[in-house]
C-alpha atoms as a PDB file:
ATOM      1  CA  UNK A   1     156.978  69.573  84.904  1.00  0.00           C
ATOM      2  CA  UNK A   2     156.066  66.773  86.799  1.00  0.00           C
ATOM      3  CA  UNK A   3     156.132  68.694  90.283  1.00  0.00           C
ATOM      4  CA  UNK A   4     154.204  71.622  88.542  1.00  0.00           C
ATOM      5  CA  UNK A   5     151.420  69.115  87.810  1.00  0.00           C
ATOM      6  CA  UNK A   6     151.420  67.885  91.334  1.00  0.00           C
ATOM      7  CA  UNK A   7     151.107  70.862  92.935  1.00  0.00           C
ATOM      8  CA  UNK A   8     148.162  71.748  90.818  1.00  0.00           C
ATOM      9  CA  UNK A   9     146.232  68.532  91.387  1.00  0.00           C
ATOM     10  CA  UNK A  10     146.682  68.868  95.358  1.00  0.00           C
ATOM     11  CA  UNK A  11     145.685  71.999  94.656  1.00  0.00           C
ATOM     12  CA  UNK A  12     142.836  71.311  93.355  1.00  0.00           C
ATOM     13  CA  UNK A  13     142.143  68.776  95.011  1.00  0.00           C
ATOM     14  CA  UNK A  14     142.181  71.246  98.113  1.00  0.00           C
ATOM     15  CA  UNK A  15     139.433  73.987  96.469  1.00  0.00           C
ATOM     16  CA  UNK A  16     137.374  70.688  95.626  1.00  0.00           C
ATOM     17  CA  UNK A  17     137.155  69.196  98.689  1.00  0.00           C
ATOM     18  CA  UNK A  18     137.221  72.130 101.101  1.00  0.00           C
ATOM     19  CA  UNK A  19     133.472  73.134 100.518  1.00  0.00           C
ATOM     20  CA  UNK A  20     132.867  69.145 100.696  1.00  0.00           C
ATOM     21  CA  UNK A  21     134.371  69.018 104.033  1.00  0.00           C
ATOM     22  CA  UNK A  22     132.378  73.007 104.970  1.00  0.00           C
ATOM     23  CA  UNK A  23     129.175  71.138 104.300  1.00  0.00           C
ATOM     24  CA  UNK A  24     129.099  68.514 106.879  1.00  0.00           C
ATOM     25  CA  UNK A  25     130.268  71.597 109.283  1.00  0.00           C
ATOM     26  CA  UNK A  26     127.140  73.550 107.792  1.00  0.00           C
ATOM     27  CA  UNK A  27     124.219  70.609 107.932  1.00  0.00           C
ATOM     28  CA  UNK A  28     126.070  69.983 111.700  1.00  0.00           C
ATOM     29  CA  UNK A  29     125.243  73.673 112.923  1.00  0.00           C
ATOM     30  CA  UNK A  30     121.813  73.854 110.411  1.00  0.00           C
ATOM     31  CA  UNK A  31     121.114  70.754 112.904  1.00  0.00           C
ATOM     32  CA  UNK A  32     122.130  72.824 115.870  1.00  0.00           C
ATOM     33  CA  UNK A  33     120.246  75.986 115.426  1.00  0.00           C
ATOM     34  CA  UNK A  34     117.062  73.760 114.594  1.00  0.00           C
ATOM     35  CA  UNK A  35     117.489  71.534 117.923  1.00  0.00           C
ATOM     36  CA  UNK A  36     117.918  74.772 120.287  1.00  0.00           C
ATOM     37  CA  UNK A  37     114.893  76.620 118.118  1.00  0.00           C
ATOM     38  CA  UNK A  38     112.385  73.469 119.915  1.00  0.00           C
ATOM     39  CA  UNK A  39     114.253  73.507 122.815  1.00  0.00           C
ATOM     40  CA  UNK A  40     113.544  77.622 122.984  1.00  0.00           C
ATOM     41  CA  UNK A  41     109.952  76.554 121.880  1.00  0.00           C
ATOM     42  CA  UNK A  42     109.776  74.038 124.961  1.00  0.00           C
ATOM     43  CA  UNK A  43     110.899  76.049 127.660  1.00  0.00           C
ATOM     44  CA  UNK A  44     108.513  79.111 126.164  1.00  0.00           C
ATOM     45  CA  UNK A  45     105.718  76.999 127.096  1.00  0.00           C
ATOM     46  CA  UNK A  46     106.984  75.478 130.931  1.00  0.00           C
ATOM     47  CA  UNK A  47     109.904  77.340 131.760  1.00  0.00           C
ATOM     48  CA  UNK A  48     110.326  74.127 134.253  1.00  0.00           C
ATOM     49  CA  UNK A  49     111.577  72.570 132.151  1.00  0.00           C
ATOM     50  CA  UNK A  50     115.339  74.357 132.203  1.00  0.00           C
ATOM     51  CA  UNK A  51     115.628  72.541 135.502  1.00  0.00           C
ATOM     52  CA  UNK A  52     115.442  69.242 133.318  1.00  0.00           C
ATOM     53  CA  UNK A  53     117.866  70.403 130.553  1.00  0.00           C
ATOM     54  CA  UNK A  54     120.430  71.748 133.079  1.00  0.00           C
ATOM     55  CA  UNK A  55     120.364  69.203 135.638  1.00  0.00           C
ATOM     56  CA  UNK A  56     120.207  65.969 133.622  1.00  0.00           C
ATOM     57  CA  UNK A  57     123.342  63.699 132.370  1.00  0.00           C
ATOM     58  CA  UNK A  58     122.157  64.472 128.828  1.00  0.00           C
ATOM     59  CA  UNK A  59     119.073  64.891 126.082  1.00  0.00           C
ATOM     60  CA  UNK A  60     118.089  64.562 122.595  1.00  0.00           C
ATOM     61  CA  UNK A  61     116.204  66.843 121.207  1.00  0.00           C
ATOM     62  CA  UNK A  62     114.466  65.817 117.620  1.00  0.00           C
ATOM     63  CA  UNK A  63     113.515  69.228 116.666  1.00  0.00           C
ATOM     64  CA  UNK A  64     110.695  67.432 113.677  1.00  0.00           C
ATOM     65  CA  UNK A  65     109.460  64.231 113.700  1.00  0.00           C
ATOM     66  CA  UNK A  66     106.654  63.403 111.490  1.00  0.00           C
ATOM     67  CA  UNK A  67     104.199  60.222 111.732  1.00  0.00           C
ATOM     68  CA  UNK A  68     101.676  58.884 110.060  1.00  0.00           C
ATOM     69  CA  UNK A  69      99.444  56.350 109.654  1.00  0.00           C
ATOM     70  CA  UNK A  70      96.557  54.075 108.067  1.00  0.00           C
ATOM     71  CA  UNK A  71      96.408  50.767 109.788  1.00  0.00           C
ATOM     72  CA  UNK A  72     100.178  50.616 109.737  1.00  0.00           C
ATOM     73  CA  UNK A  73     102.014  53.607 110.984  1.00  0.00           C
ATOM     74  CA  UNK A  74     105.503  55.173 110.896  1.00  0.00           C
ATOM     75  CA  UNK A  75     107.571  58.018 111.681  1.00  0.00           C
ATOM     76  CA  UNK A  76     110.691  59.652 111.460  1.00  0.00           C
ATOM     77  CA  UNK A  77     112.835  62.484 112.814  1.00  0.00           C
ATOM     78  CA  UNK A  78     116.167  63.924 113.251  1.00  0.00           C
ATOM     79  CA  UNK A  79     117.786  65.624 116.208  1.00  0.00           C
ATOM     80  CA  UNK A  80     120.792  66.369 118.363  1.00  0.00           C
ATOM     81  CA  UNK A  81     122.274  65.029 121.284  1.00  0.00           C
ATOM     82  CA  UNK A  82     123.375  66.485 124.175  1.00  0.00           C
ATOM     83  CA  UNK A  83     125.628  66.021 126.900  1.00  0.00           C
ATOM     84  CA  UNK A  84     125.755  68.450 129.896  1.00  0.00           C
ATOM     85  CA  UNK A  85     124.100  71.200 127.508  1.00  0.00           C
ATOM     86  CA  UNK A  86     127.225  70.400 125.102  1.00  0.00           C
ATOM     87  CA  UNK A  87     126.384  69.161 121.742  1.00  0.00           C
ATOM     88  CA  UNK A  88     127.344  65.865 121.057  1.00  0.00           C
ATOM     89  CA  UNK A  89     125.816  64.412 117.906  1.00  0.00           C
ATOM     90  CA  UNK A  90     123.399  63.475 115.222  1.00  0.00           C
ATOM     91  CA  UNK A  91     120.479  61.316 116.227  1.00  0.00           C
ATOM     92  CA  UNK A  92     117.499  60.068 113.792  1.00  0.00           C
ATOM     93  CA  UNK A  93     114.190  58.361 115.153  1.00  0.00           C
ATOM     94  CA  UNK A  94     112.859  55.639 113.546  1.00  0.00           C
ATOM     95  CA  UNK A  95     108.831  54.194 114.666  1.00  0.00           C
ATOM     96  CA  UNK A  96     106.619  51.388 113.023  1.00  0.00           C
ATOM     97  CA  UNK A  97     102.968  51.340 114.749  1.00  0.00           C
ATOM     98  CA  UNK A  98     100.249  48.910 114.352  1.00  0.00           C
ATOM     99  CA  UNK A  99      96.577  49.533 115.130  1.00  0.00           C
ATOM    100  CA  UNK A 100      93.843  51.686 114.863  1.00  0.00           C
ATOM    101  CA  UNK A 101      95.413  54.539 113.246  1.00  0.00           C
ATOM    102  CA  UNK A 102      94.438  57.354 110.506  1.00  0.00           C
ATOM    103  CA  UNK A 103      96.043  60.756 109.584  1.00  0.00           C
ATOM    104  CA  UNK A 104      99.444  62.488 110.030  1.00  0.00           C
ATOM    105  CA  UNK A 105     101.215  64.697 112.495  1.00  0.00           C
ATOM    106  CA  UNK A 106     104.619  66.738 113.009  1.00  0.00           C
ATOM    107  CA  UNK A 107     106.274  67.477 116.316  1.00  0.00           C
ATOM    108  CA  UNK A 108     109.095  67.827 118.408  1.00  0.00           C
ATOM    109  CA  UNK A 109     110.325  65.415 121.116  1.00  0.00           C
ATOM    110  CA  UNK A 110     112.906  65.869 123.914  1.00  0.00           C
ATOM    111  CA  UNK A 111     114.545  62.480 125.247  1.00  0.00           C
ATOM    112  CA  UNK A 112     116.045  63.167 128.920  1.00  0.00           C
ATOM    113  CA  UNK A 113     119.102  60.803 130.445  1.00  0.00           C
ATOM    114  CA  UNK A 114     118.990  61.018 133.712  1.00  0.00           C
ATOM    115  CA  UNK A 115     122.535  59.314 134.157  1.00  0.00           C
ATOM    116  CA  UNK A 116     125.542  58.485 131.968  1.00  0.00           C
ATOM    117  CA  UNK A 117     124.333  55.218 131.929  1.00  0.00           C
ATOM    118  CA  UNK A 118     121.362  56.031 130.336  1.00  0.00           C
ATOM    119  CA  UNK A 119     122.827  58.211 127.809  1.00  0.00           C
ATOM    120  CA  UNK A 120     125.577  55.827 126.468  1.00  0.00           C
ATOM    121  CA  UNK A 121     122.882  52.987 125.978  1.00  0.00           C
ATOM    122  CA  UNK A 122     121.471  55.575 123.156  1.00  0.00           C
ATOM    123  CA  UNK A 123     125.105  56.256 121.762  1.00  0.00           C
ATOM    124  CA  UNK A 124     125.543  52.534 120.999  1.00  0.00           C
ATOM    125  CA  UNK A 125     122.359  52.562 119.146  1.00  0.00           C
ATOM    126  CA  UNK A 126     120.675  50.162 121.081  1.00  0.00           C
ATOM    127  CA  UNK A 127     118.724  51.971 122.842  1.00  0.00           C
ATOM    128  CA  UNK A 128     114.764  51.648 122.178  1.00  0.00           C
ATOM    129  CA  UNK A 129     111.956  53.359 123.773  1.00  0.00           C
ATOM    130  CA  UNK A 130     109.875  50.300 126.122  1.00  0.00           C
ATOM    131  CA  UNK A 131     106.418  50.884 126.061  1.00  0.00           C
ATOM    132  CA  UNK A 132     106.166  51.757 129.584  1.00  0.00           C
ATOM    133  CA  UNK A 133     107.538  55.025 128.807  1.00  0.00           C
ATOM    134  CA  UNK A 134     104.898  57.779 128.138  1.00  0.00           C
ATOM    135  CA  UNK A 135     105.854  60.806 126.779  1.00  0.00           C
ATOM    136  CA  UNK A 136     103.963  64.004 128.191  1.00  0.00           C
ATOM    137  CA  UNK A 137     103.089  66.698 126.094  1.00  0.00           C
ATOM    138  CA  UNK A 138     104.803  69.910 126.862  1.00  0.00           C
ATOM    139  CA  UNK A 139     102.152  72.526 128.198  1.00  0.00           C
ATOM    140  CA  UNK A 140     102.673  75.286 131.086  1.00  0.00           C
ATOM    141  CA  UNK A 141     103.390  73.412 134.084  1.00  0.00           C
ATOM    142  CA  UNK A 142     104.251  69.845 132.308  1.00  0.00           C
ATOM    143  CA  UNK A 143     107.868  70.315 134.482  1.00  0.00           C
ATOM    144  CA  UNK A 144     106.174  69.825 138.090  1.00  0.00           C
ATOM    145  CA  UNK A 145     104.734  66.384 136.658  1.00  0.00           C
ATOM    146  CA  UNK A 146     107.419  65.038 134.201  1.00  0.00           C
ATOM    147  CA  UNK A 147     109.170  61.944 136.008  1.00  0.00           C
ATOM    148  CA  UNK A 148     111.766  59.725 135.002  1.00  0.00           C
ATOM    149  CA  UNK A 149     111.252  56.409 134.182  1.00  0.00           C
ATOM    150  CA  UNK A 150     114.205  53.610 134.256  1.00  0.00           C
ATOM    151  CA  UNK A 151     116.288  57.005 133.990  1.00  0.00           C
ATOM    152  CA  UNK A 152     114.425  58.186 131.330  1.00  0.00           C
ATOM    153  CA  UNK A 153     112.069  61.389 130.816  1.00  0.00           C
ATOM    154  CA  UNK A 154     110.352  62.141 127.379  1.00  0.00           C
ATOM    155  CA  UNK A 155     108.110  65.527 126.438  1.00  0.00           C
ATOM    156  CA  UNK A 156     106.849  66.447 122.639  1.00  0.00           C
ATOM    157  CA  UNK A 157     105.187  69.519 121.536  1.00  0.00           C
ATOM    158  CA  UNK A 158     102.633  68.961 119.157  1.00  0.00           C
ATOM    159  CA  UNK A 159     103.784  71.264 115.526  1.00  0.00           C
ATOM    160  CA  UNK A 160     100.788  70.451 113.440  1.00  0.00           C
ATOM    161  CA  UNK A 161      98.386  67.718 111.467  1.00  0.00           C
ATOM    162  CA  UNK A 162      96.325  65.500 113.030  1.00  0.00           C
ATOM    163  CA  UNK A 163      96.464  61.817 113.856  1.00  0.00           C
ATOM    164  CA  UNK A 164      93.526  59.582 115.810  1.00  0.00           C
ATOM    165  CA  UNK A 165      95.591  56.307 117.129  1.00  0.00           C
ATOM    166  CA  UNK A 166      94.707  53.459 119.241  1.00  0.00           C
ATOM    167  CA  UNK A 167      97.981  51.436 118.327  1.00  0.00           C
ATOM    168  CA  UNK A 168     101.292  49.908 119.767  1.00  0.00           C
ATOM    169  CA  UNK A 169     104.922  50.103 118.644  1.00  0.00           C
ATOM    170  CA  UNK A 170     108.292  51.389 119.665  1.00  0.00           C
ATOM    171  CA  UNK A 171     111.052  53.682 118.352  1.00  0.00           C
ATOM    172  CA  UNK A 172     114.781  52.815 117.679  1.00  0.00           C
ATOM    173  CA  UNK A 173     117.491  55.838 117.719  1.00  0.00           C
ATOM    174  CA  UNK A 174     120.760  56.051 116.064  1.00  0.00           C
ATOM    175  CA  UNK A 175     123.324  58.022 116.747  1.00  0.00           C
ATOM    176  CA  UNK A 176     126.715  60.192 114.979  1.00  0.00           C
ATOM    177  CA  UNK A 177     129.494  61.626 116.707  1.00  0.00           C
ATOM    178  CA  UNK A 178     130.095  65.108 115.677  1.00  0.00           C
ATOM    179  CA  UNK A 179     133.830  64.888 114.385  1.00  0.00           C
ATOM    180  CA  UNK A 180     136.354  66.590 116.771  1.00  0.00           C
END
């Protein structure tokens, strides 16, 4: 009786946590689809841009970020890394701003690594964006005029809102293995 029971609760245990473990696998690929949907977007406007994505270490692309601000700003986004066109991970964006600031926007941002050092700065989560570092807005063409800076490249592509900002801050990144 006592094995009987046992079997049952593993059992169970195995129906239970099976779609518990599916779902991770299912938010990872939801991630995935969403991440190569902007990149698609991206190189629809400057097909240049593959050069970028196919020559660099790796990228991250956050396929929604949305800001906002009054005064005080913030934003937030999610993406995926990638290294040599491989996914890697999870990523989130976090940014405070201060300044003259009023509305809300959405878009998409690609983060380029130029070399592995580069890229495993932003794995250990202490990687920040410096304000030196423009980011250029993707349009047709953007590709013969993107540049790296300290190894790093960043484009966005405007989705929607609108946001009027004179005003200083930074972003911070985080990052998630995908589990093997």
């Amino acid at each position: 009786m006592s094995i009987k029971r046992t079997i049952i609760s593993i059992l169970l245990l195995l129906f239970t946590a099976g779609p518990m473990l599916s779902q991770k696998s299912d938010d990872d690929r939801e991630a995935i689809d969403k991440a190569d949907q902007a990149k698609k977007e991206m190189l629809e406007k400057d097909p240049g841009l593959q050069n970028f994505f196919t020559e660099t270490y790796g990228y991250a692309v956050l396929y929604t970020v949305g800001k906002g601000g009054l005064i005080l700003g913030g934003a937030y986004g999610k993406g995926v890394l990638y290294k040599h066109g491989e996914p890697a991970g999870l990523t989130e964006m976090t940014q405070v701003t201060v300044g003259a600031q009023i509305g809300g926007k959405t878009y998409s941002e690609v983060i380029f690594f130029k070399t592995e050092e580069e890229y495993k700065v932003f794995m250990t989560g202490r990687f920040e964006v410096a304000a030196e570092i423009a980011a250029l807005a993707v349009t047709a063409g953007v590709s013969a005029t993107l540049a790296y800076s300290h190894g790093i490249a960043i484009i966005t592509m405007p989705k929607g809102g609108f946001m009027a900002e004179v005003s200083v801050g930074g972003q911070k990144f985080s990052f998630l293995p995908f589990s093997e």
